[in-house]
C-alpha atoms as a PDB file:
ATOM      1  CA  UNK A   1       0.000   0.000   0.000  1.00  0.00           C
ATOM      2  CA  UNK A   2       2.767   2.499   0.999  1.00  0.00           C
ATOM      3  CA  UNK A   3       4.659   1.304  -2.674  1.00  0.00           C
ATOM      4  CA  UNK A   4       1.792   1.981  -4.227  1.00  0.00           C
ATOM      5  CA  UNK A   5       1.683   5.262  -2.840  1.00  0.00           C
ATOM      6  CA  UNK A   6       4.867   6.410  -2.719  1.00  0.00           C
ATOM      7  CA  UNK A   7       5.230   5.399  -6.520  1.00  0.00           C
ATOM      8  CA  UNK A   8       1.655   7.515  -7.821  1.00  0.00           C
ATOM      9  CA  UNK A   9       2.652  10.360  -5.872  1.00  0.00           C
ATOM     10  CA  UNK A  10       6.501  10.797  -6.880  1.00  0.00           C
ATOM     11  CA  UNK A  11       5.674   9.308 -10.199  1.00  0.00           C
ATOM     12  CA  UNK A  12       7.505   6.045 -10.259  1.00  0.00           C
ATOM     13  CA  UNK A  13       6.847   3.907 -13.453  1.00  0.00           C
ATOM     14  CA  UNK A  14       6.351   0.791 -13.421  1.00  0.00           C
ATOM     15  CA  UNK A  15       6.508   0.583  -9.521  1.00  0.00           C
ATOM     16  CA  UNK A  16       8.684   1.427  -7.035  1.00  0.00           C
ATOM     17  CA  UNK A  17      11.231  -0.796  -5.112  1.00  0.00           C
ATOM     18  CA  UNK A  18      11.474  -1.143  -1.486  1.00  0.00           C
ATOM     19  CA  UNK A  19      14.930   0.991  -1.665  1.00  0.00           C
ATOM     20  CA  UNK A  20      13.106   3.728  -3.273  1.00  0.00           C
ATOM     21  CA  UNK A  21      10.100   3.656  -0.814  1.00  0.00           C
ATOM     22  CA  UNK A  22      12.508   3.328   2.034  1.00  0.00           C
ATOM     23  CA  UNK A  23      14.805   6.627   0.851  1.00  0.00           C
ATOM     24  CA  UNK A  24      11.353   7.883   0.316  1.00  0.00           C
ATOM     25  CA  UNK A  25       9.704   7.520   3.653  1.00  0.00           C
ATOM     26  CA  UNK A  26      13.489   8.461   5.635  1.00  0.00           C
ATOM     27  CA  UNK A  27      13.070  11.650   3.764  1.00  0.00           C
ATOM     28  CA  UNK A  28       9.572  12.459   4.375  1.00  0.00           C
ATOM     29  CA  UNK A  29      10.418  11.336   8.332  1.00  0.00           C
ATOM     30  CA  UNK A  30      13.182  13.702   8.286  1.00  0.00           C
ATOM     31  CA  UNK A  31      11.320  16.143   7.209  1.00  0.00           C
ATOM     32  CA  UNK A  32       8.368  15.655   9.481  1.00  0.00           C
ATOM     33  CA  UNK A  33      10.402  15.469  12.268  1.00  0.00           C
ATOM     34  CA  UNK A  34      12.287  18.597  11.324  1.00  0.00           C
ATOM     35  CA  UNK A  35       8.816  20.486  11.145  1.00  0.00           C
ATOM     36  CA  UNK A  36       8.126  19.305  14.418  1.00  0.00           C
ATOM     37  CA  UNK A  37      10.729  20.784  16.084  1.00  0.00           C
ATOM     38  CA  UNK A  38      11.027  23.616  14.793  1.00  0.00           C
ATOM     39  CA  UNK A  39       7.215  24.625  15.163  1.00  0.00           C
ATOM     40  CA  UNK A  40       7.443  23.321  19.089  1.00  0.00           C
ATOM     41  CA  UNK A  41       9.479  25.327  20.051  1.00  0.00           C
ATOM     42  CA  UNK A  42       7.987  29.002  19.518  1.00  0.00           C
ATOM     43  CA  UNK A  43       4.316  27.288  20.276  1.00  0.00           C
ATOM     44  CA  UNK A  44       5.963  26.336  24.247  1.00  0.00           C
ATOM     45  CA  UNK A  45       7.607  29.664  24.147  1.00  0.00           C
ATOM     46  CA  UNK A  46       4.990  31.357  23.715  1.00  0.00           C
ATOM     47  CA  UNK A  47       2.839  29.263  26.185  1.00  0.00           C
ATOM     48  CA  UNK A  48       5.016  29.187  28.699  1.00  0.00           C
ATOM     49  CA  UNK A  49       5.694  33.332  28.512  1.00  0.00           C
ATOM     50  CA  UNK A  50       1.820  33.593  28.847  1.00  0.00           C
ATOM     51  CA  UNK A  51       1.749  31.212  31.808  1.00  0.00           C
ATOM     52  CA  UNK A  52       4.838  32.751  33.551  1.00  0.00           C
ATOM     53  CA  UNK A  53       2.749  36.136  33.084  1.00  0.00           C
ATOM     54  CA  UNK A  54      -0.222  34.791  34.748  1.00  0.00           C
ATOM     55  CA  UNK A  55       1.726  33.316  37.489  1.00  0.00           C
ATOM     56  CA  UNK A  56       3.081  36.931  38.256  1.00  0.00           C
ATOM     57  CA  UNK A  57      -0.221  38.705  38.250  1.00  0.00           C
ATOM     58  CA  UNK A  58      -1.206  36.043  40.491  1.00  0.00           C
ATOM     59  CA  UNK A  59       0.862  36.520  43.081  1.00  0.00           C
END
């Protein structure tokens, strides 16, 4: 199912092998994990400056 994906979507004739849905799916890993990170950290950032704000005017 994933070959069959991989190979309609990045246009793989006939069909693609399990070393080119394997480089593939690394990539697309790598590059979900990359976008991860580096929307994580300005989201807790910015949550946690809002929180330490609160916990201020609380006291």
């Amino acid at each position: 199912m994933f070959s069959k994906c991989i190979a309609k979507i990045f246009a793989l004739e006939p069909a693609a092998t399990a070393v080119e849905c394997g480089v593939i799916g690394a990539i697309l890993l790598t590059a979900l994990v990359c976008l991860t990170l580096a929307v994580a950290d300005p989201v807790f950032s910015a949550d946690a400056s809002s929180l330490g704000s609160t916990v201020v005017s609380a006291q």
